[in-house]
PDB file of N, CA and C in Angstrom:
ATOM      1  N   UNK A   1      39.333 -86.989  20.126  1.00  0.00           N
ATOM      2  CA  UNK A   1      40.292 -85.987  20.571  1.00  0.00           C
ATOM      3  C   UNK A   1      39.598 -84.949  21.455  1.00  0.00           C
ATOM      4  N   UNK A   2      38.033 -84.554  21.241  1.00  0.00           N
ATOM      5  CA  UNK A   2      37.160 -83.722  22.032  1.00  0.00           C
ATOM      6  C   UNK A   2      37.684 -84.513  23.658  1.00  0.00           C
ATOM      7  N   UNK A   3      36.864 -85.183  23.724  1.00  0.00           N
ATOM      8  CA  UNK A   3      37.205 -86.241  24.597  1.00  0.00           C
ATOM      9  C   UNK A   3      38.131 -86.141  25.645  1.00  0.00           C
ATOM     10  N   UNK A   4      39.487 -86.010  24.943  1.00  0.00           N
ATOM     11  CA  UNK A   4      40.826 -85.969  25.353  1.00  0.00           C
ATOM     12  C   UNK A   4      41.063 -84.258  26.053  1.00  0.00           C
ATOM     13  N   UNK A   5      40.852 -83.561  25.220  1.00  0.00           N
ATOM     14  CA  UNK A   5      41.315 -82.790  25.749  1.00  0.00           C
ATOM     15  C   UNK A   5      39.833 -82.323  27.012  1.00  0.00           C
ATOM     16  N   UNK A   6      38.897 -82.989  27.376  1.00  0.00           N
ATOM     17  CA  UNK A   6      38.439 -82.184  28.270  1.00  0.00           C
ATOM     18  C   UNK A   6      38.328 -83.589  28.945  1.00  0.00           C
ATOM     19  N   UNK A   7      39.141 -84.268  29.138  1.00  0.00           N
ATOM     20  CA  UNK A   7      39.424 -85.333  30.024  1.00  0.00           C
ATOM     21  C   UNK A   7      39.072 -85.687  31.756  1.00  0.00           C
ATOM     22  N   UNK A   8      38.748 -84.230  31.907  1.00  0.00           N
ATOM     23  CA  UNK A   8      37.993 -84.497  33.660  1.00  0.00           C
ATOM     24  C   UNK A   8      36.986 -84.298  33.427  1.00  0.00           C
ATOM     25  N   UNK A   9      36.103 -83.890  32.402  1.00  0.00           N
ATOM     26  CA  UNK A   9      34.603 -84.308  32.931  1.00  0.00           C
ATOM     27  C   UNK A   9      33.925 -85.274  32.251  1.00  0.00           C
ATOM     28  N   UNK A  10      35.456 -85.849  31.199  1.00  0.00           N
ATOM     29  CA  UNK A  10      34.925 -87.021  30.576  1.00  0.00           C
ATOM     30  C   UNK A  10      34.025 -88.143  31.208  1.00  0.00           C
ATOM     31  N   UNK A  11      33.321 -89.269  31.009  1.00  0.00           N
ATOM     32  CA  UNK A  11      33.176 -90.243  31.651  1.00  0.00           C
ATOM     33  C   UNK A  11      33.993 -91.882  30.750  1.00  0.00           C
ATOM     34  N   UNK A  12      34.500 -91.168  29.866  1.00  0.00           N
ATOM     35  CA  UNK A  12      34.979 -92.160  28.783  1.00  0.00           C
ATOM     36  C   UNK A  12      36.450 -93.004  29.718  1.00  0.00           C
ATOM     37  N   UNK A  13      37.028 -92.107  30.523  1.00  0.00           N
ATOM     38  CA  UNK A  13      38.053 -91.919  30.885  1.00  0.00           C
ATOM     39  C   UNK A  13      37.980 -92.982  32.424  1.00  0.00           C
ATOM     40  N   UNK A  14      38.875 -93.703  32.763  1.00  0.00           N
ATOM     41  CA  UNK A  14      38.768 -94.220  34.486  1.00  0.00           C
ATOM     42  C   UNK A  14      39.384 -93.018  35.425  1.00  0.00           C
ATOM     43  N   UNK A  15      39.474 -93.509  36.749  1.00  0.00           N
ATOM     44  CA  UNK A  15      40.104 -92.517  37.817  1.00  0.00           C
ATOM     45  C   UNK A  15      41.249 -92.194  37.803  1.00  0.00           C
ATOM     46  N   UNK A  16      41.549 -93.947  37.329  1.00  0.00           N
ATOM     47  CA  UNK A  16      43.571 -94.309  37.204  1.00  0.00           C
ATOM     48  C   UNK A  16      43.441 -93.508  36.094  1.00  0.00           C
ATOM     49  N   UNK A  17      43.372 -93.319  34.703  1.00  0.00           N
ATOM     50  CA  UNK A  17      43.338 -93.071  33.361  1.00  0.00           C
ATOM     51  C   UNK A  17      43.663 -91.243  33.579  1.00  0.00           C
ATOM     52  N   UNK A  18      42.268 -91.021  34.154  1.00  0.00           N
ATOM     53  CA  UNK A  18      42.460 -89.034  34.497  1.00  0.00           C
ATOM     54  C   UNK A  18      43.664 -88.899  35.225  1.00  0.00           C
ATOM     55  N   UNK A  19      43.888 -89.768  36.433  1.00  0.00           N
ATOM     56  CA  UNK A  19      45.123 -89.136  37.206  1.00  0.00           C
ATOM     57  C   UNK A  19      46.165 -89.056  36.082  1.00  0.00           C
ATOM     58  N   UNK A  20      46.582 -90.022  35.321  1.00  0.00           N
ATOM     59  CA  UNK A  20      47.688 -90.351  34.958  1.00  0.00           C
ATOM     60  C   UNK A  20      47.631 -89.033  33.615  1.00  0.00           C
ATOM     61  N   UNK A  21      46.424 -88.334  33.026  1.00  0.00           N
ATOM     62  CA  UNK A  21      46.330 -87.260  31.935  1.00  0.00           C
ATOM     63  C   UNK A  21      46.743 -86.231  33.387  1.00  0.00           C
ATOM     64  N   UNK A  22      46.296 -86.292  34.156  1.00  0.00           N
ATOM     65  CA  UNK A  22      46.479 -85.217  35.099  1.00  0.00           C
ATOM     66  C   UNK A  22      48.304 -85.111  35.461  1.00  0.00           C
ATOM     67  N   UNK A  23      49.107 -86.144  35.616  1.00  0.00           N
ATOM     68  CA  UNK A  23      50.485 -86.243  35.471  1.00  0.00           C
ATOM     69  C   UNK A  23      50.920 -85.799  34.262  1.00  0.00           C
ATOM     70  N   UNK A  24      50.539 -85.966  32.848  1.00  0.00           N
ATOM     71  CA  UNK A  24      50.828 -85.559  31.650  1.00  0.00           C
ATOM     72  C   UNK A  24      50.989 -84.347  31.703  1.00  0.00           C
ATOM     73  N   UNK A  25      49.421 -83.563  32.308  1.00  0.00           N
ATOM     74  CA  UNK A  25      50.105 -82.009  32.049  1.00  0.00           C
ATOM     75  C   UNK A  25      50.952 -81.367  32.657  1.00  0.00           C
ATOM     76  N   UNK A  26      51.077 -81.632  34.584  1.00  0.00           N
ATOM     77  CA  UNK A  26      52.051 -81.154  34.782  1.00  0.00           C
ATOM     78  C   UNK A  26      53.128 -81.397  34.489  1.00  0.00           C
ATOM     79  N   UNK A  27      53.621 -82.759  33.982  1.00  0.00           N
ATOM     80  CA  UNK A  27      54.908 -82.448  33.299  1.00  0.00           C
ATOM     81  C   UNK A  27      54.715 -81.779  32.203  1.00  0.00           C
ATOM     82  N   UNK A  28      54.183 -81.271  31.297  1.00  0.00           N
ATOM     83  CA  UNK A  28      54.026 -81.144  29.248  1.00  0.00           C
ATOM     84  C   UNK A  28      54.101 -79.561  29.987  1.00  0.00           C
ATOM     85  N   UNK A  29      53.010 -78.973  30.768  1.00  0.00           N
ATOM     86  CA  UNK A  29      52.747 -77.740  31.061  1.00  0.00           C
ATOM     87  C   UNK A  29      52.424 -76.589  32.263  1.00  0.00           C
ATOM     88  N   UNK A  30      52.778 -77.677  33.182  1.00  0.00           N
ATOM     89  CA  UNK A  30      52.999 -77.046  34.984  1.00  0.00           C
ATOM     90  C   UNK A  30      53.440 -78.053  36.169  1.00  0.00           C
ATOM     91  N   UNK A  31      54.560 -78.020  36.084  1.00  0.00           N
ATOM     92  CA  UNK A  31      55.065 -78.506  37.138  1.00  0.00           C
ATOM     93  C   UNK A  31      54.166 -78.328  38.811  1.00  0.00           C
ATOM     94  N   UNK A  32      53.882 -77.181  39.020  1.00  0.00           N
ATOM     95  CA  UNK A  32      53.240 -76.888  39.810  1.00  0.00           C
ATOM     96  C   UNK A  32      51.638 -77.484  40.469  1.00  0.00           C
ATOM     97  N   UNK A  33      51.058 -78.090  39.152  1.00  0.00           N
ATOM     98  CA  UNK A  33      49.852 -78.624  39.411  1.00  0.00           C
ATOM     99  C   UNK A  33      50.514 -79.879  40.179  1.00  0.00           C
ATOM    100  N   UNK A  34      51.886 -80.651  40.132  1.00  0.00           N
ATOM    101  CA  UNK A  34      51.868 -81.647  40.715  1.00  0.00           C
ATOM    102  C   UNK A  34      52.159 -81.415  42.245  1.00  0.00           C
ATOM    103  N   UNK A  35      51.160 -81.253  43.452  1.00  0.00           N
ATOM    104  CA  UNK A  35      51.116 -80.853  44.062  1.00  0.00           C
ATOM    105  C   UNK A  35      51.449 -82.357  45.876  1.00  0.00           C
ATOM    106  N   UNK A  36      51.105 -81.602  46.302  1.00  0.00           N
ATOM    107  CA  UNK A  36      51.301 -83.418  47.441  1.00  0.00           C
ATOM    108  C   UNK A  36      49.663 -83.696  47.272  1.00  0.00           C
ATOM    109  N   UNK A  37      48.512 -83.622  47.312  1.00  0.00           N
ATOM    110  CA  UNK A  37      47.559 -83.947  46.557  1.00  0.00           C
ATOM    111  C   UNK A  37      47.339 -84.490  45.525  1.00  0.00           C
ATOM    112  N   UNK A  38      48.260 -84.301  44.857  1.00  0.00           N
ATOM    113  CA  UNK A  38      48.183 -85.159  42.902  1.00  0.00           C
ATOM    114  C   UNK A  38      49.283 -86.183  43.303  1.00  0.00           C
ATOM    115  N   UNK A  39      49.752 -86.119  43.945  1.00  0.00           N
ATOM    116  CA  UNK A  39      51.385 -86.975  44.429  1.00  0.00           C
ATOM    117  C   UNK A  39      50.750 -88.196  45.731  1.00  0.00           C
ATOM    118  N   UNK A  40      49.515 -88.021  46.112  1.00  0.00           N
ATOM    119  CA  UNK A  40      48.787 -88.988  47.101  1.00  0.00           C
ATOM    120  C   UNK A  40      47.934 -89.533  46.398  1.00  0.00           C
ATOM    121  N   UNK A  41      47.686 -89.111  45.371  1.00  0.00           N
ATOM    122  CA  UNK A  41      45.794 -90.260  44.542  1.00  0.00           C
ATOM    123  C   UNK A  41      47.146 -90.670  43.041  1.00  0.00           C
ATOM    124  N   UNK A  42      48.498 -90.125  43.103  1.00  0.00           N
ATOM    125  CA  UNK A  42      49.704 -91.388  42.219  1.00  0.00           C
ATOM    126  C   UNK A  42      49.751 -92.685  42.397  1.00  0.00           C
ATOM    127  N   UNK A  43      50.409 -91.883  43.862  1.00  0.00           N
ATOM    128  CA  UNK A  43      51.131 -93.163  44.465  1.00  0.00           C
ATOM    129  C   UNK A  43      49.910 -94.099  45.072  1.00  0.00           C
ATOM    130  N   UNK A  44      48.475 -93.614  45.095  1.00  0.00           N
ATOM    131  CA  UNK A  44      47.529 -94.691  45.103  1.00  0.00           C
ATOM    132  C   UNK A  44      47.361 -95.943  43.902  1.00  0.00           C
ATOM    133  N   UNK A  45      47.555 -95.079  42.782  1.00  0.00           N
ATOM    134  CA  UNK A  45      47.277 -96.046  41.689  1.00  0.00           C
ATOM    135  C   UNK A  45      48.244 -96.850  40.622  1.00  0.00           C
ATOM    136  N   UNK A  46      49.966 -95.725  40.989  1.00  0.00           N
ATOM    137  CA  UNK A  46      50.742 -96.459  40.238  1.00  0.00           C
ATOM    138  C   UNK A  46      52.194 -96.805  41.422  1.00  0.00           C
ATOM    139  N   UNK A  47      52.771 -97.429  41.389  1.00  0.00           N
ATOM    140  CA  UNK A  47      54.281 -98.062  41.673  1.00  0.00           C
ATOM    141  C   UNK A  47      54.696 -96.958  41.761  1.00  0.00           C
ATOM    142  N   UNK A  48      55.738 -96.525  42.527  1.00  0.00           N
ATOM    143  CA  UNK A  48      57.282 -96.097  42.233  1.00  0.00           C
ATOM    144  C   UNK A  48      57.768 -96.169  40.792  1.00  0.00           C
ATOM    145  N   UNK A  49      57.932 -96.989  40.675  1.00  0.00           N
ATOM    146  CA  UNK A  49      58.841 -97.330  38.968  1.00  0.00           C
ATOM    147  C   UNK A  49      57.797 -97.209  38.020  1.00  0.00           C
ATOM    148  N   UNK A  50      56.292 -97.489  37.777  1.00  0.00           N
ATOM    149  CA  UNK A  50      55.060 -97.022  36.961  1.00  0.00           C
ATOM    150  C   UNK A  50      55.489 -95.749  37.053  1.00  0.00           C
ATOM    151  N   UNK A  51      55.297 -95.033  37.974  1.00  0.00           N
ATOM    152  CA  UNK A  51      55.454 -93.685  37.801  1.00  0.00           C
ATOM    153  C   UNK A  51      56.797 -92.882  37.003  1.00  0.00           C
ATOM    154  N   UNK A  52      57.706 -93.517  37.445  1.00  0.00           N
ATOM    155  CA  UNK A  52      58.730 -93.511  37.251  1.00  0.00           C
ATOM    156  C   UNK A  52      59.356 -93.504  35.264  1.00  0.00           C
ATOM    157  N   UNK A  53      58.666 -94.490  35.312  1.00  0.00           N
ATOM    158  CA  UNK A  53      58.216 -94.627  33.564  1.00  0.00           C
ATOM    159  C   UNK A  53      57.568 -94.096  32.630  1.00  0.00           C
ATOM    160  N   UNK A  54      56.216 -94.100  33.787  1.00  0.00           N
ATOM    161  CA  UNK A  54      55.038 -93.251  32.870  1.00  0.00           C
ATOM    162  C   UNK A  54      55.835 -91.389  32.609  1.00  0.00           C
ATOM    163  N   UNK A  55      55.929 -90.965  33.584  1.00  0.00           N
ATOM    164  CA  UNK A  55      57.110 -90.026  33.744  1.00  0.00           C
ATOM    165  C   UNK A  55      58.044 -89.914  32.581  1.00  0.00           C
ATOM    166  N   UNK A  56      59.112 -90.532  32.292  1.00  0.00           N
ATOM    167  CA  UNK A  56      60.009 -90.581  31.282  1.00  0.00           C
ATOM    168  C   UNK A  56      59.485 -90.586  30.260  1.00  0.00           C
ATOM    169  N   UNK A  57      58.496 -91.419  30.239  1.00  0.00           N
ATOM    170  CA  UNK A  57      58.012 -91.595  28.602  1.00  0.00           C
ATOM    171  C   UNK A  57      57.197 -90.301  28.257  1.00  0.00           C
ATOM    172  N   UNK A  58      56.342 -89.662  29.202  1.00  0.00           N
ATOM    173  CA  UNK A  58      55.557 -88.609  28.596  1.00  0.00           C
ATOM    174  C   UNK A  58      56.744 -87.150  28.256  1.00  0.00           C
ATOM    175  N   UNK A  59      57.643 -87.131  29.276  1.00  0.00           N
ATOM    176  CA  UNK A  59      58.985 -86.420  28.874  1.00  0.00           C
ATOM    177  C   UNK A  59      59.329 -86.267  27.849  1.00  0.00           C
ATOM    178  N   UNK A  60      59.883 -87.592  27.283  1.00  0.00           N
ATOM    179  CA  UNK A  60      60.655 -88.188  26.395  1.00  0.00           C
ATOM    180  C   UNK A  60      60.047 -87.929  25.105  1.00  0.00           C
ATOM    181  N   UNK A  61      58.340 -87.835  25.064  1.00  0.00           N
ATOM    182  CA  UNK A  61      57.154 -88.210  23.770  1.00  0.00           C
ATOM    183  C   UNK A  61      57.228 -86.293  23.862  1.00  0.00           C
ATOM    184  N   UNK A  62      56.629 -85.511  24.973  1.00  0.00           N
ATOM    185  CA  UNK A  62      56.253 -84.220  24.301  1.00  0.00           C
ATOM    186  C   UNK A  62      57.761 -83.501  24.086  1.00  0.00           C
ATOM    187  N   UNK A  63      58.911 -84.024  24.675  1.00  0.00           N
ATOM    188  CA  UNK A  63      60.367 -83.203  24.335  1.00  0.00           C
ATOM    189  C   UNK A  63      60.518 -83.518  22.792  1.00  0.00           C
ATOM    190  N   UNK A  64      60.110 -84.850  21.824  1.00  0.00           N
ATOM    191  CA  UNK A  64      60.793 -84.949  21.118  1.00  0.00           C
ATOM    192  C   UNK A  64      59.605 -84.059  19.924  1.00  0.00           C
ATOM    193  N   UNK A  65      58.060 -84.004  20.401  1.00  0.00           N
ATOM    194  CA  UNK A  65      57.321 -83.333  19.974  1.00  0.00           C
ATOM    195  C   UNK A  65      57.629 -81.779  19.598  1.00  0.00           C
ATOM    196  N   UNK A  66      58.004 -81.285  20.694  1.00  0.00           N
ATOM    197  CA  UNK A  66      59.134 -80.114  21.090  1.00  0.00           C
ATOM    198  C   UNK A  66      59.909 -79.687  19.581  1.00  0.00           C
ATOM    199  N   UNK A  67      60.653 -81.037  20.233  1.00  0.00           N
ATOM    200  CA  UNK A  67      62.059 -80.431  18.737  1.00  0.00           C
ATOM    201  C   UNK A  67      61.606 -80.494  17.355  1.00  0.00           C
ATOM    202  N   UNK A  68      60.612 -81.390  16.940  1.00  0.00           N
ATOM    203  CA  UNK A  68      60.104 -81.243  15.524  1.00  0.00           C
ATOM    204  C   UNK A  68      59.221 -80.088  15.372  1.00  0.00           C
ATOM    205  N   UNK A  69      58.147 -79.527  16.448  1.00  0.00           N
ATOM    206  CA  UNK A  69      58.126 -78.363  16.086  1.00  0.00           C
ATOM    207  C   UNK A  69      59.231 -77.245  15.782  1.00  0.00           C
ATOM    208  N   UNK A  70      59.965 -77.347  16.625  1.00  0.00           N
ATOM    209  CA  UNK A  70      61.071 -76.334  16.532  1.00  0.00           C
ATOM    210  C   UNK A  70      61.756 -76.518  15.115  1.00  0.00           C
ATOM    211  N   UNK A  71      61.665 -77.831  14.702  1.00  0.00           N
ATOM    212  CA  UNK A  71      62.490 -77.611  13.523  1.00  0.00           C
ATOM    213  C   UNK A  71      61.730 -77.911  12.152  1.00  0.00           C
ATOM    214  N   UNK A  72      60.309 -77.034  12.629  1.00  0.00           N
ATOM    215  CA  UNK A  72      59.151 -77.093  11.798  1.00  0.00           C
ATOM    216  C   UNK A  72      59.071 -78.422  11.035  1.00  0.00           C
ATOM    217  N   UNK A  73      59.000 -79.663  11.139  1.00  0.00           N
ATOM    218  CA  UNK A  73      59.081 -80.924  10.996  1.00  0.00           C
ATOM    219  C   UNK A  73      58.219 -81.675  11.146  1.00  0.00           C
ATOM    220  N   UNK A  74      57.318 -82.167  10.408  1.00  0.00           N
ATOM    221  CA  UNK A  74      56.240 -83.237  10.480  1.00  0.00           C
ATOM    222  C   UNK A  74      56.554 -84.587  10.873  1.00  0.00           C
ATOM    223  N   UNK A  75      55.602 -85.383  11.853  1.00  0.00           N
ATOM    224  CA  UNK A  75      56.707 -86.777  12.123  1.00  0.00           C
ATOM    225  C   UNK A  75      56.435 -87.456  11.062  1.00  0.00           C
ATOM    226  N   UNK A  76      57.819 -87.908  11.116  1.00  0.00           N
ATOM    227  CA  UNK A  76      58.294 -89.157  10.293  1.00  0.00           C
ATOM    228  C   UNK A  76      59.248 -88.157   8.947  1.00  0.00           C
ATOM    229  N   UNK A  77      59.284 -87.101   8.627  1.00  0.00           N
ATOM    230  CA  UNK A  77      59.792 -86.397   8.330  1.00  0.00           C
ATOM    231  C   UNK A  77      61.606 -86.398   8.237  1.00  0.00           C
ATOM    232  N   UNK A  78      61.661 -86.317   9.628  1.00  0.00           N
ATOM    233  CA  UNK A  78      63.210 -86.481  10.316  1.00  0.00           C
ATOM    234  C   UNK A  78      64.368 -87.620   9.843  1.00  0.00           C
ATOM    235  N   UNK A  79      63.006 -88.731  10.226  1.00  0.00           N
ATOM    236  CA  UNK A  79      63.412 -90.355  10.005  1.00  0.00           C
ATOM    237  C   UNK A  79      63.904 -90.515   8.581  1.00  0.00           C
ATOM    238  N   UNK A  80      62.533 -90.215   7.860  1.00  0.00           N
ATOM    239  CA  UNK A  80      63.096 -90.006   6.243  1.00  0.00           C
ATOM    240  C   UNK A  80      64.417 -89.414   5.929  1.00  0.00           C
ATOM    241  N   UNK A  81      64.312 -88.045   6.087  1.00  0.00           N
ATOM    242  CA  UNK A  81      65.901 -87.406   5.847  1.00  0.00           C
ATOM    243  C   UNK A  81      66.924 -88.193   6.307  1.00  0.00           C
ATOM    244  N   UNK A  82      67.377 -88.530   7.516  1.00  0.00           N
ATOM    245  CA  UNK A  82      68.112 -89.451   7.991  1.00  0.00           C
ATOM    246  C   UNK A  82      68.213 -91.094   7.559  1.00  0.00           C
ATOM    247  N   UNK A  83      67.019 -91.504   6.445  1.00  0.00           N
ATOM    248  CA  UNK A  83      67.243 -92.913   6.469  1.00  0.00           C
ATOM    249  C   UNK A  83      68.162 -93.029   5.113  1.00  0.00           C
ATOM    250  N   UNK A  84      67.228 -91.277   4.781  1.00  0.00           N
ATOM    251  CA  UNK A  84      68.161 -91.243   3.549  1.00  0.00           C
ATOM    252  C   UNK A  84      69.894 -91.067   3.276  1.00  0.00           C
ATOM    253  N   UNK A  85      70.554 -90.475   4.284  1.00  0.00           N
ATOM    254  CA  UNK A  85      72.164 -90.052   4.190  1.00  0.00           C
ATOM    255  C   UNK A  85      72.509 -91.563   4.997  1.00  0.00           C
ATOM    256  N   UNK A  86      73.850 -91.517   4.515  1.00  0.00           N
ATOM    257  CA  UNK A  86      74.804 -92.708   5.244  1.00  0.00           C
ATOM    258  C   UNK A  86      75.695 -92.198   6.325  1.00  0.00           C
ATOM    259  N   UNK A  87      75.646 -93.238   7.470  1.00  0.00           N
ATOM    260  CA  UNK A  87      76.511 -92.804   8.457  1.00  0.00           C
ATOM    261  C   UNK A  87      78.141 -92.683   8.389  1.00  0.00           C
ATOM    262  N   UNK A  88      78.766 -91.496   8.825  1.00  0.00           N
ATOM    263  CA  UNK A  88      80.162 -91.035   8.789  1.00  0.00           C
ATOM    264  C   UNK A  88      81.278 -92.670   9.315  1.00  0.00           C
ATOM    265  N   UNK A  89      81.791 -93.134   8.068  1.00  0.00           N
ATOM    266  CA  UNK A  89      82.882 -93.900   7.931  1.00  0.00           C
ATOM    267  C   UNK A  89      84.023 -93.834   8.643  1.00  0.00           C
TER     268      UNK A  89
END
């Protein structure tokens, strides 16, 4: 996890691998870092639709991260409560 979070001066890490942590944060935590510079060494290494995906999914993973903090919630937590009640008849 050291590792991870200091991910650019890692060497553990590839070029493709950093860009794509480097996409993570500006979506998770600055839009702004994604700049036409971070948007030219992308579209070097992933697709349209890679991106496109990788995109959604990191969205999709820290939004839902998001709401279980918010609803002070440990994962798998949620699932439980819910596996437990029956759906409205």
């Amino acid at each position: 996890m050291a590792e991870l979070m200091q991910y650019e001066k890692s060497d553990r890490f590839t070029s493709r691998e950093k860009i794509a942590l480097r996409y993570a944060d500006a979506i998770m935590y600055d839009p702004n870092q994604a700049d036409d510079a971070m948007w030219v060494v992308l579209r070097a290494e992933f697709s349209e639709p890679q991106l496109v995906e990788l995109g959604y999914w990191i969205g999709f993973t820290f939004g839902g991260q998001r709401w279980l903090k918010t609803l002070s919630a440990k994962q798998g937590e949620l699932a439980a409560a819910m596996a437990g009640r029956r759906a409205p008849e």
